[in-house]
Protein backbone atom coordinates (compact mmCIF):
# COMPACT_ATOMS: atom_id res chain seq x y z
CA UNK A 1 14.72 24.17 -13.26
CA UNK A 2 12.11 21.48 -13.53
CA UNK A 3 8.19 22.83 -13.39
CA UNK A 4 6.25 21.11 -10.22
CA UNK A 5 3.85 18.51 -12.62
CA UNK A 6 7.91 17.12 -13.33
CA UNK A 7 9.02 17.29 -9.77
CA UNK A 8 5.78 15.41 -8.56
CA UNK A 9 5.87 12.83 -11.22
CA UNK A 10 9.53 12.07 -10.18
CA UNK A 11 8.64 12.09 -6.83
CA UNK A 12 5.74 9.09 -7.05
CA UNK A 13 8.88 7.41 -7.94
CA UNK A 14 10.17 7.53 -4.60
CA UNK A 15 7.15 5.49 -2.89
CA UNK A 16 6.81 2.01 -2.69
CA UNK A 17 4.22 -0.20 -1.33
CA UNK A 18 4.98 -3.48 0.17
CA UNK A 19 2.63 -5.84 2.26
CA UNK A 20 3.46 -6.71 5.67
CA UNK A 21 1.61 -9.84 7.58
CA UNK A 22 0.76 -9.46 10.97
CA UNK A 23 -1.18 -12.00 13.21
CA UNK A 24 -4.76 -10.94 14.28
CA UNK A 25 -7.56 -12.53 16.70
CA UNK A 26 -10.97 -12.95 16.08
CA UNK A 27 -13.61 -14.30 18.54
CA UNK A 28 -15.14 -15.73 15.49
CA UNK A 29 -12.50 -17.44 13.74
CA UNK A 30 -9.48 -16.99 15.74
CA UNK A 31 -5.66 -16.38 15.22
CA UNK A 32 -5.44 -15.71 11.83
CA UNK A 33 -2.73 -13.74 8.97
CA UNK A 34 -3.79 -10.94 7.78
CA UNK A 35 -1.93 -7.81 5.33
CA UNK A 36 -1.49 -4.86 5.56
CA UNK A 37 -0.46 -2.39 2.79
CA UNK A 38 2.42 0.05 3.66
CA UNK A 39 3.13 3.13 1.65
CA UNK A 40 6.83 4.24 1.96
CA UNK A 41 8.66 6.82 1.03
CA UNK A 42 12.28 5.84 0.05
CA UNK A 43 13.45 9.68 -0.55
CA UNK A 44 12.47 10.60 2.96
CA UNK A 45 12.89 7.53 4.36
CA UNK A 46 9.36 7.31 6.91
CA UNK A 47 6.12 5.73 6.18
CA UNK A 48 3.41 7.63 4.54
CA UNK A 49 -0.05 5.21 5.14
CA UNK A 50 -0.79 2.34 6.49
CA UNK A 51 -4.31 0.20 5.65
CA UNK A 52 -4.63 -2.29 8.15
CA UNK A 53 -6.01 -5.63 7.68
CA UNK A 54 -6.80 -5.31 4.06
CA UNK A 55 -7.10 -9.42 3.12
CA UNK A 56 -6.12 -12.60 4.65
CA UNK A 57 -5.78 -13.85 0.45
CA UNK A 58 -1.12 -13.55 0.72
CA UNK A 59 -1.30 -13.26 -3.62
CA UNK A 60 -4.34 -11.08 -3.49
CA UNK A 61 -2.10 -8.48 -1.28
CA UNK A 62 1.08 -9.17 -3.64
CA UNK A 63 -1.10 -8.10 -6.39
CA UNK A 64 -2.21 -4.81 -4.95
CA UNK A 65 1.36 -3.93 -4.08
CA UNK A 66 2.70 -5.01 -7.63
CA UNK A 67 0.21 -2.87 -9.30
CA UNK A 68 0.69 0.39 -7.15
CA UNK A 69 4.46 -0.05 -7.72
CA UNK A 70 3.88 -0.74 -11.51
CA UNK A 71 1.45 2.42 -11.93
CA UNK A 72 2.80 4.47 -9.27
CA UNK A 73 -0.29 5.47 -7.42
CA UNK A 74 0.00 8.11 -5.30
CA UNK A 75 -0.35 7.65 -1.56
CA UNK A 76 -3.45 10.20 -1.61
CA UNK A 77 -5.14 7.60 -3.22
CA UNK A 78 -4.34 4.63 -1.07
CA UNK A 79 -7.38 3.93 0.63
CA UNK A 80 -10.05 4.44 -2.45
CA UNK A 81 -7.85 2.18 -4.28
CA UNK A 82 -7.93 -0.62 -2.15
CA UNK A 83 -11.87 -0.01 -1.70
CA UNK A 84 -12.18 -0.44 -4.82
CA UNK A 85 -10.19 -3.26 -5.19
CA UNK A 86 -11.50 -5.08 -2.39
CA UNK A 87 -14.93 -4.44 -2.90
């Protein structure tokens, strides 16, 4: 039997984040793309989080996505991360 530090760690393998445009309005500026970063869980098979509207910049989402992937952040950290990547 595996301890639970093993079982979570191999868990956090199971979620991937992806990007997903979707078309907003602003009074200001208009129709514009904007991303969104999706945290899903490929074990369970649902969505964990969604941040809405996190950059119009298409490689600056990429790059968020490619790093949670690559360091496996955990969705309870979703949201600071982004802050802090965004601001």
């Amino acid at each position: 039997m595996q301890d639970s530090a093993e079982l979570s760690r191999m868990m956090n393998d199971f979620t991937r984040y992806s990007m997903l445009p979707s078309l907003k309005f602003s009074p200001e500026v208009g129709t514009y793309v904007s991303y969104d970063i999706i945290a899903y869980d490929f074990f369970h098979r649902n969505t964990l989080d969604v941040v809405p509207d996190i950059t119009t910049d298409r490689d600056l989402a990429l790059s968020i996505c490619y790093r949670f992937n690559k360091y496996q952040l955990s969705p309870i950290h979703l949201e600071d991360a982004i802050l802090d990547i965004i601001s």
